[in-house]
N, C-alpha and C. Protein backbone atom coordinates (compact mmCIF):
# COMPACT_ATOMS: atom_id res chain seq x y z
N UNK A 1 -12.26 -0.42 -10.29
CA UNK A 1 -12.50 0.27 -11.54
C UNK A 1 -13.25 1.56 -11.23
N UNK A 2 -12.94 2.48 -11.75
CA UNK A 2 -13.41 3.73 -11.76
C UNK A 2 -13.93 4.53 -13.44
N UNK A 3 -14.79 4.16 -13.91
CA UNK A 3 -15.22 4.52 -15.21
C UNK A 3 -14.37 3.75 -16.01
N UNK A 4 -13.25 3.90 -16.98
CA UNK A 4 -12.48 3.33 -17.42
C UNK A 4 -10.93 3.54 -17.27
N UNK A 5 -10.89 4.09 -15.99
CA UNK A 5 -9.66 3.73 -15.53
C UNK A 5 -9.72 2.57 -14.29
N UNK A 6 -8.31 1.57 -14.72
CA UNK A 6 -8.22 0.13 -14.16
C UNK A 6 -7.46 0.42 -13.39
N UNK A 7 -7.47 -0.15 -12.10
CA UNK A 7 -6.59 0.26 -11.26
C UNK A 7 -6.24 -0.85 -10.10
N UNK A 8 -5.20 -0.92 -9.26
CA UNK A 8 -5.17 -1.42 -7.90
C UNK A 8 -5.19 -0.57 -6.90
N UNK A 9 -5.29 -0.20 -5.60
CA UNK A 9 -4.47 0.42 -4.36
C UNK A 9 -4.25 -0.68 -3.49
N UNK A 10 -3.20 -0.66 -2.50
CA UNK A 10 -2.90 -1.29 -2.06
C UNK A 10 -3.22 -0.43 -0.37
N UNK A 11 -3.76 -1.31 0.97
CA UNK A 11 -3.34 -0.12 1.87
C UNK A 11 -2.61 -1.15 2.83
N UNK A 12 -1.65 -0.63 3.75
CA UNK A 12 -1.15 -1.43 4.79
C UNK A 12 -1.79 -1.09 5.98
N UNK A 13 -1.86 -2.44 6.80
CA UNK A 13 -2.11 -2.36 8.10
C UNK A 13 -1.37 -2.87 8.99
N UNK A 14 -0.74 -2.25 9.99
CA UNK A 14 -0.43 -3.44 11.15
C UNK A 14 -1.21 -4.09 12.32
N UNK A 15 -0.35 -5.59 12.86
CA UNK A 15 -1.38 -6.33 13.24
C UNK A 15 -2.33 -5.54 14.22
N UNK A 16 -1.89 -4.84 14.84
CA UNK A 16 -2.56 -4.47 15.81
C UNK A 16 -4.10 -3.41 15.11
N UNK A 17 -3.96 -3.15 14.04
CA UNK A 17 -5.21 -2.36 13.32
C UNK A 17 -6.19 -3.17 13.15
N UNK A 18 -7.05 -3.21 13.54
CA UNK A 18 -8.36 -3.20 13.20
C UNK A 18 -8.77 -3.78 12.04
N UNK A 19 -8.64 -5.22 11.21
CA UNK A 19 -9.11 -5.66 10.18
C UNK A 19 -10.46 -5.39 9.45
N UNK A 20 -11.14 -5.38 10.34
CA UNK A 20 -12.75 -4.79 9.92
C UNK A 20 -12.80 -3.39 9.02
N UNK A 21 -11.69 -2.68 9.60
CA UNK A 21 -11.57 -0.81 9.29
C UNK A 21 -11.00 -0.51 7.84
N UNK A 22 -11.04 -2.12 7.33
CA UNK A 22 -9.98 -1.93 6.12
C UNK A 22 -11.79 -1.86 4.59
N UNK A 23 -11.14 -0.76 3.85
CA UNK A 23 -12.27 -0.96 2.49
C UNK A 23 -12.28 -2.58 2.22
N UNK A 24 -13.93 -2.78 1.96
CA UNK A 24 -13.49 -4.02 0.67
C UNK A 24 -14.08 -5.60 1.41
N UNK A 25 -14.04 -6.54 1.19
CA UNK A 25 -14.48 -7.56 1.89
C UNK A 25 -12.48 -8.16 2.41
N UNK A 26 -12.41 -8.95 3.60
CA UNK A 26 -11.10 -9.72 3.67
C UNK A 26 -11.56 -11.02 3.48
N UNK A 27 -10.42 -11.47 3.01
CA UNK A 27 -10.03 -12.83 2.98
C UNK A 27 -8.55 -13.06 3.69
N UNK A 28 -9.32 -14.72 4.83
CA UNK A 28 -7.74 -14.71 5.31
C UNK A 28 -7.29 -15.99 5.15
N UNK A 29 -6.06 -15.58 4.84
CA UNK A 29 -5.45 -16.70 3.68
C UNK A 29 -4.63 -16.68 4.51
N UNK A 30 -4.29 -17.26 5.94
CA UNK A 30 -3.27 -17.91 6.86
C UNK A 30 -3.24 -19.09 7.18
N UNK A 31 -4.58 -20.06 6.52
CA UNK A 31 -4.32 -21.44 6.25
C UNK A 31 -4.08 -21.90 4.60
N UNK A 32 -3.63 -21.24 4.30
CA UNK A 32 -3.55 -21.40 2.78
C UNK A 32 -2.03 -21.93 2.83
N UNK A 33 -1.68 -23.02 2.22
CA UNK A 33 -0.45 -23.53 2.18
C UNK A 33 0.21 -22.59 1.67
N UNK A 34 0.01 -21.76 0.56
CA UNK A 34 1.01 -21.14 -0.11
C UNK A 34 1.49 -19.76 0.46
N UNK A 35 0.89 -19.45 1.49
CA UNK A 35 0.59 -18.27 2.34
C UNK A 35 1.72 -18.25 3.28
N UNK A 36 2.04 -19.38 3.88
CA UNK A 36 2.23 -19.97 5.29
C UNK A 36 3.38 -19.23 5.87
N UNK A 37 4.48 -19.44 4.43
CA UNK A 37 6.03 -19.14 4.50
C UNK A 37 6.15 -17.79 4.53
N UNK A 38 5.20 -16.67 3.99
CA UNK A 38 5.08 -15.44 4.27
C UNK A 38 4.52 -14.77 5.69
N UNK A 39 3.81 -15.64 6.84
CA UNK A 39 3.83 -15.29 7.88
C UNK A 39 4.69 -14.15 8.87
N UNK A 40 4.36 -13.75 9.71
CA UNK A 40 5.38 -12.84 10.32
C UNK A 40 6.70 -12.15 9.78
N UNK A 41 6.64 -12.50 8.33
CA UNK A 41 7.76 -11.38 7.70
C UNK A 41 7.44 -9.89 7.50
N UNK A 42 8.88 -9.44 7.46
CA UNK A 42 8.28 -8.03 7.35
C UNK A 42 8.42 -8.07 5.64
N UNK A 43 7.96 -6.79 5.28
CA UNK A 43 7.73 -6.61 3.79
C UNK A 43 9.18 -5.59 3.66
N UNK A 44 9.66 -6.08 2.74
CA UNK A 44 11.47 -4.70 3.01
C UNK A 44 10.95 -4.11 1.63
N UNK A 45 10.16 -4.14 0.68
CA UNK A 45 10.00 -3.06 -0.20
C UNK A 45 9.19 -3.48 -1.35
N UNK A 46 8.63 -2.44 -1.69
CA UNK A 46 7.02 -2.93 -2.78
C UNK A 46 7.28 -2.28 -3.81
N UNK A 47 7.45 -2.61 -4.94
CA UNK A 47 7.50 -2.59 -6.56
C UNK A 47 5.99 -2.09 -6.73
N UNK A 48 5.97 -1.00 -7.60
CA UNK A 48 4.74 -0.87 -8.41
C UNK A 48 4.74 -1.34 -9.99
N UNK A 49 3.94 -1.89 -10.85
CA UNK A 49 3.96 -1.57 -12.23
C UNK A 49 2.80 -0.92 -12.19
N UNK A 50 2.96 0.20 -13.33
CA UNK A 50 1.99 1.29 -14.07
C UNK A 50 1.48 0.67 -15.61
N UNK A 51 0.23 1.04 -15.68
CA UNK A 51 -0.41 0.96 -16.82
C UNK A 51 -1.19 2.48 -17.29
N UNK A 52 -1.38 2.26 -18.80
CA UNK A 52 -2.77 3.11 -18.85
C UNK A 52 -3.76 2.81 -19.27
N UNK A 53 -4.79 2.14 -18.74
CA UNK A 53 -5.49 1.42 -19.13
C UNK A 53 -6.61 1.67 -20.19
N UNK A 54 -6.74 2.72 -20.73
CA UNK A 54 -7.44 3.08 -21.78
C UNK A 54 -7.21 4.77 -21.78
N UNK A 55 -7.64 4.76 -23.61
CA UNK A 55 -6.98 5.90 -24.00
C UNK A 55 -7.33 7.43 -22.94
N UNK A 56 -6.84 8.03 -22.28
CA UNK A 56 -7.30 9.33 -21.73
C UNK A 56 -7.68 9.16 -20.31
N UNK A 57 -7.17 8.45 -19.93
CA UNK A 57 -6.90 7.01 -18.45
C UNK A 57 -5.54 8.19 -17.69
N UNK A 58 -5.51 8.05 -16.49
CA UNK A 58 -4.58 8.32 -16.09
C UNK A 58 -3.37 6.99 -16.14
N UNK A 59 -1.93 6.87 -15.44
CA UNK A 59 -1.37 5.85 -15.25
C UNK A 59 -2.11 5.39 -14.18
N UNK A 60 -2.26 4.02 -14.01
CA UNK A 60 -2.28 3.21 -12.47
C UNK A 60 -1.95 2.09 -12.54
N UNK A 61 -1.77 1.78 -10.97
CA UNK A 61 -1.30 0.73 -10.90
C UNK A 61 -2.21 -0.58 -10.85
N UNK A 62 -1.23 -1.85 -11.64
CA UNK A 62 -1.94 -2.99 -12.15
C UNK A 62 -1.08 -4.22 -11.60
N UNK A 63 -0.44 -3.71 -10.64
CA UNK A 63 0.62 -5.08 -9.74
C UNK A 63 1.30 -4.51 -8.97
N UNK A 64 1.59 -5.04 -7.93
CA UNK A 64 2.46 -4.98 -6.51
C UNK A 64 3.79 -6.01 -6.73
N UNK A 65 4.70 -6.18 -6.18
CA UNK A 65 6.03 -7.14 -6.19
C UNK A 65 5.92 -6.93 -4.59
N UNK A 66 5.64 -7.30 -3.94
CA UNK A 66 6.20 -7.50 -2.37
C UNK A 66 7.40 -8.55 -2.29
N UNK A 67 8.69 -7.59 -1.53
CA UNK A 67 9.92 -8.45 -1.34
C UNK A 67 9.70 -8.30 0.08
N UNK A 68 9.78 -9.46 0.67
CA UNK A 68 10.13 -9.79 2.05
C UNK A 68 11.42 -9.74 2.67
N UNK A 69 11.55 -9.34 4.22
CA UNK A 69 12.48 -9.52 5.03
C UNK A 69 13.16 -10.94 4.35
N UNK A 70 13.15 -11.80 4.39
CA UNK A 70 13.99 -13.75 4.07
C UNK A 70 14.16 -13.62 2.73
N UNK A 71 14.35 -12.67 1.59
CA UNK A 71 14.64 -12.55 0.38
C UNK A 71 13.18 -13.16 -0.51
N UNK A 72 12.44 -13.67 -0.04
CA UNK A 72 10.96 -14.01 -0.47
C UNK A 72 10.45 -13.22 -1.11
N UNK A 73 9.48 -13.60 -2.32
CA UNK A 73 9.07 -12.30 -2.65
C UNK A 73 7.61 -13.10 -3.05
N UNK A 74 6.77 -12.27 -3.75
CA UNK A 74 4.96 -12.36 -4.44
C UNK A 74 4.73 -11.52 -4.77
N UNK A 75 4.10 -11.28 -5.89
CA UNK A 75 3.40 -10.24 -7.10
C UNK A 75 2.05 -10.76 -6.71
N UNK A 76 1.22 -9.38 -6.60
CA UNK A 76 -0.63 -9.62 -6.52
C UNK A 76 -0.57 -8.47 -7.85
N UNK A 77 -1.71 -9.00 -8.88
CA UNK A 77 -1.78 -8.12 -10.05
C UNK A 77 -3.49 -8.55 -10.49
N UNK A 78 -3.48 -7.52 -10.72
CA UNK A 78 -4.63 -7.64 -11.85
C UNK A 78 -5.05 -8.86 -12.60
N UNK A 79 -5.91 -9.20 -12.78
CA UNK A 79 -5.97 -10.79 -13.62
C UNK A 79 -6.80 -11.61 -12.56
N UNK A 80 -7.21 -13.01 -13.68
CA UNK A 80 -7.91 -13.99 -12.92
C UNK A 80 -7.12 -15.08 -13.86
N UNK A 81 -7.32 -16.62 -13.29
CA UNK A 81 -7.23 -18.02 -14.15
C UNK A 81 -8.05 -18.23 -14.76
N UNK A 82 -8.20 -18.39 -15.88
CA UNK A 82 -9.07 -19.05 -17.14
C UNK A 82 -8.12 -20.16 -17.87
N UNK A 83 -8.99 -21.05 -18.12
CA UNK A 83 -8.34 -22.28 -18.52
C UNK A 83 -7.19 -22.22 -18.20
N UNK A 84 -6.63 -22.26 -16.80
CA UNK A 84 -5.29 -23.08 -16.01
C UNK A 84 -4.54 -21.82 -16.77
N UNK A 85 -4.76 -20.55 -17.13
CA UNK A 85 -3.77 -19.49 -17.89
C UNK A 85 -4.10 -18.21 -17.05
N UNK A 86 -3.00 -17.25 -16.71
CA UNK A 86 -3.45 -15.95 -16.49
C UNK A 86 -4.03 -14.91 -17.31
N UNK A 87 -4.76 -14.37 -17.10
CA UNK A 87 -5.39 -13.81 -18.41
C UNK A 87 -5.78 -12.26 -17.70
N UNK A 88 -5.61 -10.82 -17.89
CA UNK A 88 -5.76 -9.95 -17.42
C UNK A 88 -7.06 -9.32 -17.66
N UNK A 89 -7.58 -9.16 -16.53
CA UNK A 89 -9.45 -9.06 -15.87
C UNK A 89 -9.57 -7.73 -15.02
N UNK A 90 -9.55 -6.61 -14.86
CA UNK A 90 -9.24 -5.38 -13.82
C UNK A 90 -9.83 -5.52 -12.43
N UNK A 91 -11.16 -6.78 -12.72
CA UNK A 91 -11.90 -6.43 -10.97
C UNK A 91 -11.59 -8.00 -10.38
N UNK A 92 -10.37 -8.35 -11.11
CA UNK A 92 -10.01 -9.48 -10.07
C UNK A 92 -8.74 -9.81 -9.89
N UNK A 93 -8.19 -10.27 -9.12
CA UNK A 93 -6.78 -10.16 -8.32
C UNK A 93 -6.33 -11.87 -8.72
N UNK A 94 -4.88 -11.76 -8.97
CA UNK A 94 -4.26 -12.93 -9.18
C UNK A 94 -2.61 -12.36 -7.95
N UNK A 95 -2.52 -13.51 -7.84
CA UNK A 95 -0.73 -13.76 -6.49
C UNK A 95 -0.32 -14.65 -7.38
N UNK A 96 0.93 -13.96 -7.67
CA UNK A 96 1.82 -15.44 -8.48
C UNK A 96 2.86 -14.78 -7.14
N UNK A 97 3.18 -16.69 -6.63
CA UNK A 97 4.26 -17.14 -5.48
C UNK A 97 5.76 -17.62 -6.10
N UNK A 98 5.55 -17.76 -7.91
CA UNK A 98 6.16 -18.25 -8.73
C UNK A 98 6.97 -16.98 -9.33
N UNK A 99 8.00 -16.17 -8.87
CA UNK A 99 8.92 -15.45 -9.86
C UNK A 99 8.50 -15.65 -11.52
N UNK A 100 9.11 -17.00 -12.10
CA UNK A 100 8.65 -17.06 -13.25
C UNK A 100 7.50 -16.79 -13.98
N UNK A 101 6.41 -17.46 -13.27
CA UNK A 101 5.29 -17.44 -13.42
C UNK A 101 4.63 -15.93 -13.86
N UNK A 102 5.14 -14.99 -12.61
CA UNK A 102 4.76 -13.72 -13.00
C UNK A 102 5.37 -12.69 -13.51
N UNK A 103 7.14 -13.20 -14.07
CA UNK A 103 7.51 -12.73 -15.07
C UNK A 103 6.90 -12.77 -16.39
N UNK A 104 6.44 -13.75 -16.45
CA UNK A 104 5.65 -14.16 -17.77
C UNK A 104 4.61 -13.39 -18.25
N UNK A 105 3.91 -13.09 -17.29
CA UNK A 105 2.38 -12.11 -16.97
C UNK A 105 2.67 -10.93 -18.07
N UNK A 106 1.95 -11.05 -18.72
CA UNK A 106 1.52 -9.32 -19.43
C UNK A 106 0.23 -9.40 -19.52
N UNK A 107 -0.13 -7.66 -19.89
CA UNK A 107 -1.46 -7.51 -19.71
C UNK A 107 -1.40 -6.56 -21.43
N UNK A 108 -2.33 -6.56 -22.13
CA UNK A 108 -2.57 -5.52 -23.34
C UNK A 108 -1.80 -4.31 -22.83
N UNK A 109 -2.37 -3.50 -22.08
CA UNK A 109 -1.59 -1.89 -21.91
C UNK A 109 -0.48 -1.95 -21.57
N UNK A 110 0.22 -2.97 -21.16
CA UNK A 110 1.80 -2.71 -20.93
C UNK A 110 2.72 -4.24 -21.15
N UNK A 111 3.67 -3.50 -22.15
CA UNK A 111 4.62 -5.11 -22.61
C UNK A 111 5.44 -5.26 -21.56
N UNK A 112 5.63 -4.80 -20.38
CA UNK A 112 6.50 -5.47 -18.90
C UNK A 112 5.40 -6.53 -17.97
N UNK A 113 6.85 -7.07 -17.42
CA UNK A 113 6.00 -8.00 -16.74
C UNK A 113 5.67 -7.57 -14.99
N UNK A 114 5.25 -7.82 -14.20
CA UNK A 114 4.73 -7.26 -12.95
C UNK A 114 6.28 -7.00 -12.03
N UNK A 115 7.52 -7.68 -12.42
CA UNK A 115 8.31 -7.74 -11.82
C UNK A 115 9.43 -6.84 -12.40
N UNK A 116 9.20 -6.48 -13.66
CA UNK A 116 10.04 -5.32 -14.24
C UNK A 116 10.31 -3.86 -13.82
């Protein structure tokens, strides 16, 4: 968040970079069951969705679609779980592994879903 514009960036690294060099705290989610099947794929192309998150806001972005090399895909967006529901939050990150799931996703500033 930057005053009241909501935002994501996304940056890439490859393996060989330096994890430490990246903004931000990591988390590594390579024992995470749901993680597992995304291992060593490459990423073949990243979807943005745009928002504006309040009036006089520039656009930014509020979700990623990563499609994988094996036709695989995952949306990381904006949002947290509250009562077992997605609910859109700007300083916290939700992964739906579920197509459906994050078709479903809307947020107030924009009636598409992360995968549109």
């Amino acid at each position: 968040m930057d005053g009241m514009s909501e935002g994501m960036a996304i940056e890439i690294k490859g393996p060989k970079d330096d994890p430490d060099s990246l903004p931000g705290d990591s988390v590594d989610v390579t024992i995470h069951v749901d993680w597992i099947r995304y291992l060593g794929l490459s990423i073949a192309n990243i979807g943005v969705s745009w928002h504006i998150p309040n009036e006089g806001c520039p656009a930014m972005p509020w979700a990623y679609d990563f499609d994988f090399s094996d036709g695989s895909s995952l949306v990381v967006a904006l949002g947290e779980f509250n009562n077992a529901m997605p609910k859109y939050l700007p300083d916290a990150l939700l992964v739906f592994f579920d197509v459906v799931a994050a078709t479903e996703y809307k947020i107030p500033a924009n009636v598409a879903s992360p995968c549109d």
